[in-house]
Structure formats: C-alpha cells, structure tokens
Protein backbone atom coordinates (compact mmCIF):
# COMPACT_ATOMS: atom_id res chain seq x y z
CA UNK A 1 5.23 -28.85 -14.48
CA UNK A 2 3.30 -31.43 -12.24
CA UNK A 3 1.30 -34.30 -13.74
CA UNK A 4 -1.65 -35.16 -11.92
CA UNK A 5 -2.26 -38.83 -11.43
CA UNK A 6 -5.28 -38.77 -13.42
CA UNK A 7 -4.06 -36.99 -16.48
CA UNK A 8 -1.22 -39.22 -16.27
CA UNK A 9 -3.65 -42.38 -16.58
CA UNK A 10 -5.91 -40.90 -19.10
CA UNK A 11 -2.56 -40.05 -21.04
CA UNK A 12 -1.61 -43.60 -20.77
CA UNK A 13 -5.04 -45.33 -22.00
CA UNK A 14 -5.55 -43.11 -24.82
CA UNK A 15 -1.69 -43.92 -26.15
CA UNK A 16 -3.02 -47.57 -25.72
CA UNK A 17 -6.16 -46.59 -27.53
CA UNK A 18 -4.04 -45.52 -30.37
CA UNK A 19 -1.88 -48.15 -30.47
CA UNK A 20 -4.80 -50.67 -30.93
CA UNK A 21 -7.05 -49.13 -33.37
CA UNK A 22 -4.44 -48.21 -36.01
CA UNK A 23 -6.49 -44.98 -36.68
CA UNK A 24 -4.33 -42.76 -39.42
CA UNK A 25 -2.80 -39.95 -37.74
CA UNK A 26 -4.99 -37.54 -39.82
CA UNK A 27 -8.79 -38.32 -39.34
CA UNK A 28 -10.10 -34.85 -40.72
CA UNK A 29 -12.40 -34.60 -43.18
CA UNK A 30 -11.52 -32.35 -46.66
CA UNK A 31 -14.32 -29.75 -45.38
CA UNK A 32 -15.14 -29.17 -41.83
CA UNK A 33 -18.37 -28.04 -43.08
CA UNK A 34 -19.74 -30.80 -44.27
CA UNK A 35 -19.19 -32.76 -41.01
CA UNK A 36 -20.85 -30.34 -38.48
CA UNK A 37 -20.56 -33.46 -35.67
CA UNK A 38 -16.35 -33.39 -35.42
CA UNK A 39 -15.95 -29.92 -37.11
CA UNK A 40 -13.29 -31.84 -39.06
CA UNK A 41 -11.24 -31.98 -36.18
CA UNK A 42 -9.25 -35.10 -35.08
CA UNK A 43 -9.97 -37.15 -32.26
CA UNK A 44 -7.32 -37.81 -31.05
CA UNK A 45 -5.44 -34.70 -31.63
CA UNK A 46 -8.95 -33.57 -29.79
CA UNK A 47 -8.30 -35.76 -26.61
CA UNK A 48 -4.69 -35.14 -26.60
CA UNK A 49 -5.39 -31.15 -26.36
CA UNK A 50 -7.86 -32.08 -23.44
CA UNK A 51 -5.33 -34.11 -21.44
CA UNK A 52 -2.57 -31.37 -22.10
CA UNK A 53 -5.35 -28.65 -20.86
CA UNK A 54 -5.91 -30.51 -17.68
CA UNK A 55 -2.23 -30.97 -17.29
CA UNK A 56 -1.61 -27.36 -17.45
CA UNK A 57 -1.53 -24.85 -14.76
CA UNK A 58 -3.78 -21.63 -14.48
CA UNK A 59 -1.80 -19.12 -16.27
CA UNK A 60 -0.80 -16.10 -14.37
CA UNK A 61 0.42 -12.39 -15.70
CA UNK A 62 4.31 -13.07 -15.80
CA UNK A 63 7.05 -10.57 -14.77
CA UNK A 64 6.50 -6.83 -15.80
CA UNK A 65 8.58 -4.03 -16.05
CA UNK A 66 7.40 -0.83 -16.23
CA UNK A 67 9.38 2.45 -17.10
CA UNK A 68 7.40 5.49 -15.69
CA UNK A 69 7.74 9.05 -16.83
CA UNK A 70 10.78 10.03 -14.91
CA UNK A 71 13.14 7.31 -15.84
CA UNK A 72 12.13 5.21 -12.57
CA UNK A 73 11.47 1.36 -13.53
CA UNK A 74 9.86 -1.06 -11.05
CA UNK A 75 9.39 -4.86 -12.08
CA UNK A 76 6.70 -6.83 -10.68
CA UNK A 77 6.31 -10.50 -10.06
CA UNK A 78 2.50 -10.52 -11.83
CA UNK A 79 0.39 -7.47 -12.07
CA UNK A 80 -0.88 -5.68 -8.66
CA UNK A 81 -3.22 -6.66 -7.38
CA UNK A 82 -3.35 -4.19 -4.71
CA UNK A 83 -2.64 -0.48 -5.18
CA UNK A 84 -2.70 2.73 -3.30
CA UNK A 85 -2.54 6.12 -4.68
CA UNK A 86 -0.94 8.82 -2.42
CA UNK A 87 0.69 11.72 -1.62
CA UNK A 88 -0.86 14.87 -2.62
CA UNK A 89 -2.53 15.61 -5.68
CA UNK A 90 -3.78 12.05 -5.01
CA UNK A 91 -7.32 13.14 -6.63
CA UNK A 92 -5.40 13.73 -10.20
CA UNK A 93 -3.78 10.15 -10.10
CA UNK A 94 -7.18 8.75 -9.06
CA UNK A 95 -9.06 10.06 -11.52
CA UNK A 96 -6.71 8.91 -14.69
CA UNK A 97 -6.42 5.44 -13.03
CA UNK A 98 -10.50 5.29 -12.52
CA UNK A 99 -10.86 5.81 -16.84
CA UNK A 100 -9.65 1.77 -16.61
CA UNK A 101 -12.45 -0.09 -16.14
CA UNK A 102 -10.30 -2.53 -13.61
CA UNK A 103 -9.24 0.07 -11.35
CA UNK A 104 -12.33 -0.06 -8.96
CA UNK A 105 -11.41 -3.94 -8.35
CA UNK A 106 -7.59 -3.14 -8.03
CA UNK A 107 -7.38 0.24 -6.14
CA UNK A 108 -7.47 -0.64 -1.89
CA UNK A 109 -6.20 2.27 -0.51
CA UNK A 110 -6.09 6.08 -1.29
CA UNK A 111 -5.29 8.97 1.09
CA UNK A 112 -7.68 11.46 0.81
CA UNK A 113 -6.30 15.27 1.19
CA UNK A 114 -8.13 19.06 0.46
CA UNK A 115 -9.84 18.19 -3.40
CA UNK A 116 -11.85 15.32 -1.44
CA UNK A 117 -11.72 11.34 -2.78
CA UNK A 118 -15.63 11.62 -1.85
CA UNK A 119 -16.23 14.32 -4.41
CA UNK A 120 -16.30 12.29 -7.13
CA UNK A 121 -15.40 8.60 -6.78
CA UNK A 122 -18.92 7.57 -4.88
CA UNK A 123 -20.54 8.50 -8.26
CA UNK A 124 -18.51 5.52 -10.20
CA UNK A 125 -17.06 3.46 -7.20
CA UNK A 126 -19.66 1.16 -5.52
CA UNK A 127 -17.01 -0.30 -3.52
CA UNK A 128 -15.17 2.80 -2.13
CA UNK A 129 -16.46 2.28 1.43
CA UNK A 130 -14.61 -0.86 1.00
CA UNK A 131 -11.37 1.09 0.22
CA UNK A 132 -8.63 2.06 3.18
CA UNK A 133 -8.64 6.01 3.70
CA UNK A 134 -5.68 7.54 4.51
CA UNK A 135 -5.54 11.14 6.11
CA UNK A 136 -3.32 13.44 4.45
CA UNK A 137 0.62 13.38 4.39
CA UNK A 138 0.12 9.64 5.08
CA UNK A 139 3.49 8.13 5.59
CA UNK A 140 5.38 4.34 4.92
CA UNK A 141 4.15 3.48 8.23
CA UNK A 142 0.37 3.97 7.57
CA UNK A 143 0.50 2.45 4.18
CA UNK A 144 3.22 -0.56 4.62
CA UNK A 145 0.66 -2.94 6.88
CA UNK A 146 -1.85 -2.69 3.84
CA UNK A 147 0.92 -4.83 2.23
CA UNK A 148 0.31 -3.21 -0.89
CA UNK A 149 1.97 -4.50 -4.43
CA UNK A 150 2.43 -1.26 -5.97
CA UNK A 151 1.94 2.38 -4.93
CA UNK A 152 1.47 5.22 -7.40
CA UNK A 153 2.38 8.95 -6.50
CA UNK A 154 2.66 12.42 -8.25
CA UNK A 155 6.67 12.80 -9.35
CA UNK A 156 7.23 15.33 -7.15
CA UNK A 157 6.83 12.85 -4.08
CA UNK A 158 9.19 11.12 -5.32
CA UNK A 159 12.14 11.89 -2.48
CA UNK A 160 9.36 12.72 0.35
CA UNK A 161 7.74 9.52 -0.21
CA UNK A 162 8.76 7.55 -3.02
CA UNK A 163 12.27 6.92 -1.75
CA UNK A 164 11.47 5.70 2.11
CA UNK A 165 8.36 2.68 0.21
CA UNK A 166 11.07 1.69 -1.85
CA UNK A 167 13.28 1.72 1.24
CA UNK A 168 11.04 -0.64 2.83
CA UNK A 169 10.47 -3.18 -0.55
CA UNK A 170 6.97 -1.32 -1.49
CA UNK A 171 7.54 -0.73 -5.43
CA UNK A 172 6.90 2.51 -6.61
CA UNK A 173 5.23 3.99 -10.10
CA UNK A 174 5.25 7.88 -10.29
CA UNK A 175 2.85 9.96 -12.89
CA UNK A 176 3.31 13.71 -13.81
CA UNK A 177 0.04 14.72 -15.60
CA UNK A 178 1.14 18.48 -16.02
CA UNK A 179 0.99 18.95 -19.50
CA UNK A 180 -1.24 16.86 -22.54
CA UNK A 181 2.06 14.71 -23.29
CA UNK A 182 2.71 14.13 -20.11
CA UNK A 183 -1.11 12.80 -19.54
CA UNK A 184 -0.74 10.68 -22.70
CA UNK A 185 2.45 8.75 -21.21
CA UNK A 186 0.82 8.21 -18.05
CA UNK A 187 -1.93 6.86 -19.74
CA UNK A 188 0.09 4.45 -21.42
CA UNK A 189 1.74 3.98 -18.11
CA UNK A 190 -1.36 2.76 -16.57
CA UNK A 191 -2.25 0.73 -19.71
CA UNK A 192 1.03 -1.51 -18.67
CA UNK A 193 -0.31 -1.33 -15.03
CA UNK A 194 -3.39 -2.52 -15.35
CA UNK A 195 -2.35 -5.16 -18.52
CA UNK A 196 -4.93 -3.39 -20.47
CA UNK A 197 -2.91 -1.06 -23.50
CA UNK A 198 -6.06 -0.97 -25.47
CA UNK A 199 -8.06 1.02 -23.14
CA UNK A 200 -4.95 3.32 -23.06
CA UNK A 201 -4.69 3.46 -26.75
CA UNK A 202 -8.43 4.65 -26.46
CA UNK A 203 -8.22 6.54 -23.83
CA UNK A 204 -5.43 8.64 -25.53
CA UNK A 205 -7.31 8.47 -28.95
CA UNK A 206 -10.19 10.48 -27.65
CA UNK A 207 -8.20 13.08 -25.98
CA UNK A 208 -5.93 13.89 -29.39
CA UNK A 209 -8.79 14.15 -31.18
CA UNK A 210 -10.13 16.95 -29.34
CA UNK A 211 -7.26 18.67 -28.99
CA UNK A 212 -6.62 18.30 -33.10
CA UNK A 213 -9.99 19.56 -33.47
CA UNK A 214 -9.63 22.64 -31.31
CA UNK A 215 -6.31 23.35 -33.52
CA UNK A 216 -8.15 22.73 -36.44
CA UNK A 217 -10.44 25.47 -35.32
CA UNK A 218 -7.82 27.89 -34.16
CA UNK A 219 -4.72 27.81 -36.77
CA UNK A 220 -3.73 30.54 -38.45
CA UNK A 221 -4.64 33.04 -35.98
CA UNK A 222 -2.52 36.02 -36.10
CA UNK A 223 -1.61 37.76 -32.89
CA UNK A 224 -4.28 40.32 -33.21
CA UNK A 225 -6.65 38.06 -33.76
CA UNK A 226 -5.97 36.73 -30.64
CA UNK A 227 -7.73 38.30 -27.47
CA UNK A 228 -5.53 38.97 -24.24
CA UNK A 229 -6.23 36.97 -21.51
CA UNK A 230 -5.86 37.07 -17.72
CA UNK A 231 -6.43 33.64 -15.86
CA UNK A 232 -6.57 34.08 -12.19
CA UNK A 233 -6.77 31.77 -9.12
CA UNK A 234 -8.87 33.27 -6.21
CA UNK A 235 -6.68 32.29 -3.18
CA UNK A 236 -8.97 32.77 0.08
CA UNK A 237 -6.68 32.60 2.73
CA UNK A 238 -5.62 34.59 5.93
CA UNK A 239 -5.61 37.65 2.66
CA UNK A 240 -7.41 37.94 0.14
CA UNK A 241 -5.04 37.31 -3.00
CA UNK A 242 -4.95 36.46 -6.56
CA UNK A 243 -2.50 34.26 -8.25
CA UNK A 244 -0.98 33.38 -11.58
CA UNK A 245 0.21 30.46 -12.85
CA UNK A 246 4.05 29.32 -13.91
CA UNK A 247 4.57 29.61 -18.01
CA UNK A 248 5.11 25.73 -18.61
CA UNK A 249 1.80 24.75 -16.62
CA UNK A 250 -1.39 23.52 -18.20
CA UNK A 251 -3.34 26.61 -17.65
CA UNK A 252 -0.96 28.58 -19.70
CA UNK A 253 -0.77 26.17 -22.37
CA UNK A 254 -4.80 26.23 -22.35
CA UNK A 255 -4.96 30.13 -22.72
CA UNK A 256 -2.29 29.22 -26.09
CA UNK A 257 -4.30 25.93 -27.61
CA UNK A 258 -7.72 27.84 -27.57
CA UNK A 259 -6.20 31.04 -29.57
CA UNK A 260 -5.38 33.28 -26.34
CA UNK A 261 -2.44 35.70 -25.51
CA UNK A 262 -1.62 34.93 -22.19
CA UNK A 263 -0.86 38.36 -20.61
CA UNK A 264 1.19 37.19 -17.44
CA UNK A 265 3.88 35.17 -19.66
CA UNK A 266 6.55 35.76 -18.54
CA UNK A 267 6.07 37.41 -15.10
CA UNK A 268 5.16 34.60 -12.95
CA UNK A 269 7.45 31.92 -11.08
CA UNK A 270 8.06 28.91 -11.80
CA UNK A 271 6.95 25.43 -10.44
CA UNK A 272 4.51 27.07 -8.41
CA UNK A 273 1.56 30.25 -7.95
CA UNK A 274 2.75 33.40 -7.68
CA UNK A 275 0.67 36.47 -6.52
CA UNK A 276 0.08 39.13 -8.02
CA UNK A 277 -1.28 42.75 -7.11
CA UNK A 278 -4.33 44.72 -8.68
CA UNK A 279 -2.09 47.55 -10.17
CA UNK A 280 -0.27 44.65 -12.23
CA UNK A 281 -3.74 43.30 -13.15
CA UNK A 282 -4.57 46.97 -14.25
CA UNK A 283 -1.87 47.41 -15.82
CA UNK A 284 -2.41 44.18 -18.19
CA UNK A 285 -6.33 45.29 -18.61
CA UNK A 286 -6.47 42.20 -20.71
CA UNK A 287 -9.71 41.88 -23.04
CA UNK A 288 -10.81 38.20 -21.24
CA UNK A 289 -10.39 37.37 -17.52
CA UNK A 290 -10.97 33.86 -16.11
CA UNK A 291 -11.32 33.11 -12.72
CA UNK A 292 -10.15 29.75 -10.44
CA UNK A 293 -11.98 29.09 -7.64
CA UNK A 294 -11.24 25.53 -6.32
CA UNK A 295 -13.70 25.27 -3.89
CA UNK A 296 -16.88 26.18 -6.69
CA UNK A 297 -17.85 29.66 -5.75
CA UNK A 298 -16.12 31.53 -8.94
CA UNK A 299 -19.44 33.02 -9.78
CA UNK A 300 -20.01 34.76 -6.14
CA UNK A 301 -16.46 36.27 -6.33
CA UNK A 302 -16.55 37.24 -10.15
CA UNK A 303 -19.94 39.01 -8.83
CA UNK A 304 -18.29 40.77 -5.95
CA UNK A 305 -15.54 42.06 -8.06
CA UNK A 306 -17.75 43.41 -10.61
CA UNK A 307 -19.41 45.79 -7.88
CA UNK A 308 -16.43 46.62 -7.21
CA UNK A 309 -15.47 50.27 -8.68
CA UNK A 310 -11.30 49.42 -8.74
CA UNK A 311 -12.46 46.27 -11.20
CA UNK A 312 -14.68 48.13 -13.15
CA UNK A 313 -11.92 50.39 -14.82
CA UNK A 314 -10.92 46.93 -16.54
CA UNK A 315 -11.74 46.21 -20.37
CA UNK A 316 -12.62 42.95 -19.55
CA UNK A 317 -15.41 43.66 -16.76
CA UNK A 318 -16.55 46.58 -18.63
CA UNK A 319 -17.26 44.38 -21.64
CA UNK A 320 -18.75 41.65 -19.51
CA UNK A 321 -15.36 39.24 -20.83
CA UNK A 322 -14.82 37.94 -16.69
CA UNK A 323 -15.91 34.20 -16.51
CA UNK A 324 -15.45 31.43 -13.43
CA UNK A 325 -13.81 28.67 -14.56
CA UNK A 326 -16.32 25.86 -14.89
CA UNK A 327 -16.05 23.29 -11.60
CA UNK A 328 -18.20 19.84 -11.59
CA UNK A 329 -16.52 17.62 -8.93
CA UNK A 330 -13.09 19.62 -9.70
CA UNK A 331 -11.97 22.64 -11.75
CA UNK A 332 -11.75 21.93 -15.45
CA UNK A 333 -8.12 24.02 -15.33
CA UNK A 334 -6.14 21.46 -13.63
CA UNK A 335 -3.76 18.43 -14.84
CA UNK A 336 -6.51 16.46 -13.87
CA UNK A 337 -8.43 14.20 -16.27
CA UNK A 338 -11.05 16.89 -17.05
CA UNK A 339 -8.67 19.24 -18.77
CA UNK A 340 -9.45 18.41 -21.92
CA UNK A 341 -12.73 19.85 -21.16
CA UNK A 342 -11.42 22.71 -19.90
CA UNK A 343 -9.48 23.18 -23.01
CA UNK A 344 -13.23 22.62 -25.30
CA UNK A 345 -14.72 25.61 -22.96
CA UNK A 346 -12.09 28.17 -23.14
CA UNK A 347 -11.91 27.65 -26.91
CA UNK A 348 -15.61 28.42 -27.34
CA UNK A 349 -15.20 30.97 -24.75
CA UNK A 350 -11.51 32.98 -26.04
CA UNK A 351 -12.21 32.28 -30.22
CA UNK A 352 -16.29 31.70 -29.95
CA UNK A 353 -16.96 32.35 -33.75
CA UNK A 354 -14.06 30.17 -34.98
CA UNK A 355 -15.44 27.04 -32.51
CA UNK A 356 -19.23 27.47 -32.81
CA UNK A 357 -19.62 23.37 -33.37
CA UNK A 358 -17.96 22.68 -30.28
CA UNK A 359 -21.39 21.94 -28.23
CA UNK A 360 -19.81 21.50 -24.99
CA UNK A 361 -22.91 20.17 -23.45
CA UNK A 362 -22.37 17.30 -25.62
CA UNK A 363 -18.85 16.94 -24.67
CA UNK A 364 -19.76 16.61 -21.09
CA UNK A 365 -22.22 13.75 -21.72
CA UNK A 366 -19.51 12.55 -24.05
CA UNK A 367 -16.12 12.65 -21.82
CA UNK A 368 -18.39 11.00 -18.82
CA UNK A 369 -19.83 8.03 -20.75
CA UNK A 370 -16.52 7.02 -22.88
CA UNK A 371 -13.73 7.52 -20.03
CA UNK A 372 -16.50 6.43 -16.90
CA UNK A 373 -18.92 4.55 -18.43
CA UNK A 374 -21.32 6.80 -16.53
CA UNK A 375 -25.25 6.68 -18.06
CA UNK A 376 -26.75 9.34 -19.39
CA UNK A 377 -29.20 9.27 -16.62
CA UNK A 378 -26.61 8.95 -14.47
CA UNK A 379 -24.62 12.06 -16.04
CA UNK A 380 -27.86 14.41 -15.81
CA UNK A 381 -28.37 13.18 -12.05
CA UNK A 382 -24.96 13.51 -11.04
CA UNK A 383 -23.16 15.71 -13.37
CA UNK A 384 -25.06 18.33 -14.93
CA UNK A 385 -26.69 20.27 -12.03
CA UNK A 386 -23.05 21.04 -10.70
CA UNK A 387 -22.51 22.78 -14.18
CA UNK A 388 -25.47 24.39 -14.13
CA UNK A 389 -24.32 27.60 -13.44
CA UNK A 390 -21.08 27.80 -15.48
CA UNK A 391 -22.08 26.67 -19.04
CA UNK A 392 -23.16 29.01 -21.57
C-alpha cells in the first residue's frame, strides 16, 4: 500500500507528539458517558485511526465467484458494473433482475424480442432510454463493443450464445426460472450478482410465503374434491390452434398448487407446446378451462368460443367455468416474476371457497410495491386499468 507524503509527515509528528508528552497509553475515561466531549475515546488512538484512514485506499468489491443454476461458475475481478441481459426470454431475466433495487444503475444493454422491454420497464426505469437496445437474436458481435462485464441469459442459450461470449472473454451467468425452486436459486443468484443477499433473502421470503399460504388453503384435498382443469394457450398463427403445456412446466405445476387436476398430464410433449385438437379437448370436457393469450385479448377469444355451438357442448362453458388468464404487462402463467400471482388467482379461481381471504386486489398492490417499489398511485395509474378486465 502507498503512503502519501502527507500521511507520512503527520504520522511522523504525532509519534513525536507522543514521545514528548508522556501521555499514558490509555487516556479513556471509566464511562464514556460522563465525558460527552472525547466519548471516552483516546486521542491518540483517535489520530492514529485518522492517519491510517487517510493512508488507506477506497475499498473495492474483491474477487467473486458465482455458481449459477446449471453448474456454470464465472469469477469476476469486482462486481459488474455493466450487464446485458439477452437471448430470448430476455423479458423473464429482466424482470427478476429489476426486483434489486441496483439493477436500473447496473443493467446497459438488453435485447428486446416479441414480449416487448417497453411493456413494462418505462414504468420503473427512468433511465431506459439511456440503455443499448438490441434487436432480437442479437449475436457476440452486437454485444462485445458494449464491453460488457457480465452477460446474463436463459440456460437454454447456453450453446447458441453462451459458449461463443465466453469464447471471446465476455463472462457468462445463466438463470432457468421454470419452476418456484428454480426462481428461488436465481434469486439468490442475483443476490451474489448484485452484492446484495438480503434483498434476495427478501425477495424469496415473500414468494414462500404465498405459496405456503395457498397450501395451507388447499391440503388435504382429495381427488374429487379437486375440479378438472384444461389450461390452454391461444396460438394465432398462419392456423388457428390451441396448445398445451409440457408436465414439468410452471403452468402445470400451477393447475396442482391451487387444488386442480390437470386433465392433459400426461399427453403433451415435453420441453415445449404441443397442439392439440377440439375432439381431444371434448373428450377431456374438463369442469374449468383457462385460456393464454400472450398478446392480452383472452377475453375476445374466450367470447368467440362461447358463441361457438362445437364449445358449447363443454361442461366448462356450459357452467360459465372458461376464464382468460389475467395479463398486466405479461401473462401471470409464465416463469416470469409475476407467477406467483398467477398462482394467488387460479387458487381463488380452481378452490374459491377454500381461498376466500386471498384478496387478490391486495396482492397486486402488494407484489408491485415490495418487489418494485412502485407507489400506490403509481400502481392504480399504471397497473390496475390493464387488469381491469380480468379480476373478479
């Protein structure tokens, strides 16, 4: 460590000072309270501590080395500074890293792909315009000249996109998010990322206690006490079609946690939709049905299909059980951070007796204050009228 001349000089007098004045080497009084002036402290134990302050450098975040979810560790000289999310499914990783209160400040560049950066961030991000876009499937070559410290992707980019950054000396963090453990070690992930593990800890604290409330709520439930549910994703494309999702994904698991049978177990593919016909649909008639519709139009198509005289031989549309999934600036079905919201809805919706406190309204205001330290007039600007049509 370098001494600065002038530490070195005050160093020097005050050893002379010493010397002289024969002072004891313990000047304290019995009971700093008494002596409110020195606080019982010694002098020159106080000057020494100020010439050893001035002597010292700034102190910087040392080494870290961070393990992520799939094995992969990365160690970094301090902690980044500079971070870009991509890849697709960018919006996911955003949105956990945004419930850190230092990600705004950290966060430089983030390619923006079909569930649109703009849809939510400009509601808690002042600086996004500040922030390097990227268009979708943005490769090493558009990221590297942003010189960026670390770059965070969904695992499955991990070959497409992970391997040639690394390739190139641009470290590498991946996050999974598909299932509530998953989220809870990316969390803690981030926590190491960010050097702040108590905002993880709370972070995952107010998740688990949801989710152990909604089990509360539910356990015990015998199979026939247990409605059969259908959850469908509205797929727009060149043909109409309707989708179900894998067994081990989130939306399955949802249908289970809030007290569900999930009819399609069983029958779809795995890592990835798979379509399926209206005969199979009829053939399930499941009491509930719950509709996807990523780009917020549920509603409209539930209201189509309910004209419809094929849909209106099923249970669930003749009993009026066929609900949109609720959408605010994304669907509350995906691995994204508003799952466990998703979760809190379909409970009141599949086992509505069993979770009459839940008052989801208050969840909403709840989940948007504590993870985005949004205001509640903020939350019934910017939040609430995009629900308005989905909540009970």
């Amino acid at each position: 460590m370098k001494i600065r001349p002038f530490a070195l000089v005050a160093l020097l007098l005050l050893l002379l000072v010493s010397a002289c004045s024969g002072t004891p080497e313990n000047n304290s009084v019995s009971d700093p309270a008494e002596n409110p002036s020195d606080n019982g402290v010694d002098t020159n134990q106080a000057n020494q501590a100020t010439v050893e302050e001035e002597m010292e450098e700034p102190a910087e975040a040392g080494p870290i080395t961070i393990t992520d979810i799939t094995g992969h560790t990365v160690t970094l000289e301090r902690l980044p500074e500079k971070i870009v999310i991509a890849g697709r499914a960018t919006f996911m990783v955003q949105d956990a890293m945004y419930l850190f209160p230092e990600a705004a400040s950290r966060i430089a560049g983030i390619e923006n792909r079909r569930q649109s950066v703009y849809t939510f961030l400009p509601v808690i991000d002042p600086t996004l315009d500040d922030k390097t876009m990227f268009e979708a499937n943005a490769g090493p070559e558009q990221i590297a000249p942003l010189n960026p410290d670390l770059v965070i992707l969904k695992s499955f980019m991990a070959e497409q996109l992970g391997a040639p950054l690394e390739a190139i000396g641009i470290p590498v963090v991946y996050m999974d998010l598909e299932t509530p453990e998953a989220f809870y070690q990316d969390i803690m992930t981030l926590g190491q990322v960010f050097g702040n593990p108590e905002r993880a800890e709370e972070i995952i604290a107010f998740y688990q206690q949801r989710v152990a409330a909604v089990a509360a709520m539910t356990t015990g439930l015998t199979d026939e006490d247990k409605p059969s549910v259908l959850l469908l994703q509205y797929n727009a494309g060149d043909e109409i079609a309707f989708e179900i999702p894998p067994d081990e994904w989130l939306q399955t698991m949802m249908v289970e946690m809030a007290g569900g049978t999930p009819v399609w177990k069983g029958a779809g593919e795995a890592g990835g939709w798979t379509i399926v016909s209206l005969d199979q649909i009829a053939a399930w008639n499941p009491d509930q049905i719950y509709l996807i519709e990523y780009d917020g139009s549920a509603n409209e198509v539930i209201a189509g299909l309910m004209a419809d005289p094929l849909w209106q031989e099923l249970a669930a549309v003749q009993n009026e059980q066929f609900y949109g999934f609720p959408v605010d600036f994304y669907s509350w079905d995906q691995p994204d951070t508003r799952w466990i919201l998703g979760l809190q809805w379909l409970a009141t919706m599949v086992q509505p007796e069993l979770t009459a406190e839940i008052d989801i309204l208050a969840e909403v205001n709840s989940f948007y204050a504590e993870m985005y330290g949004m205001s509640p007039a903020d939350i019934e600007t910017d939040v609430l009228p995009l629900l308005a049509d989905d909540l009970p």
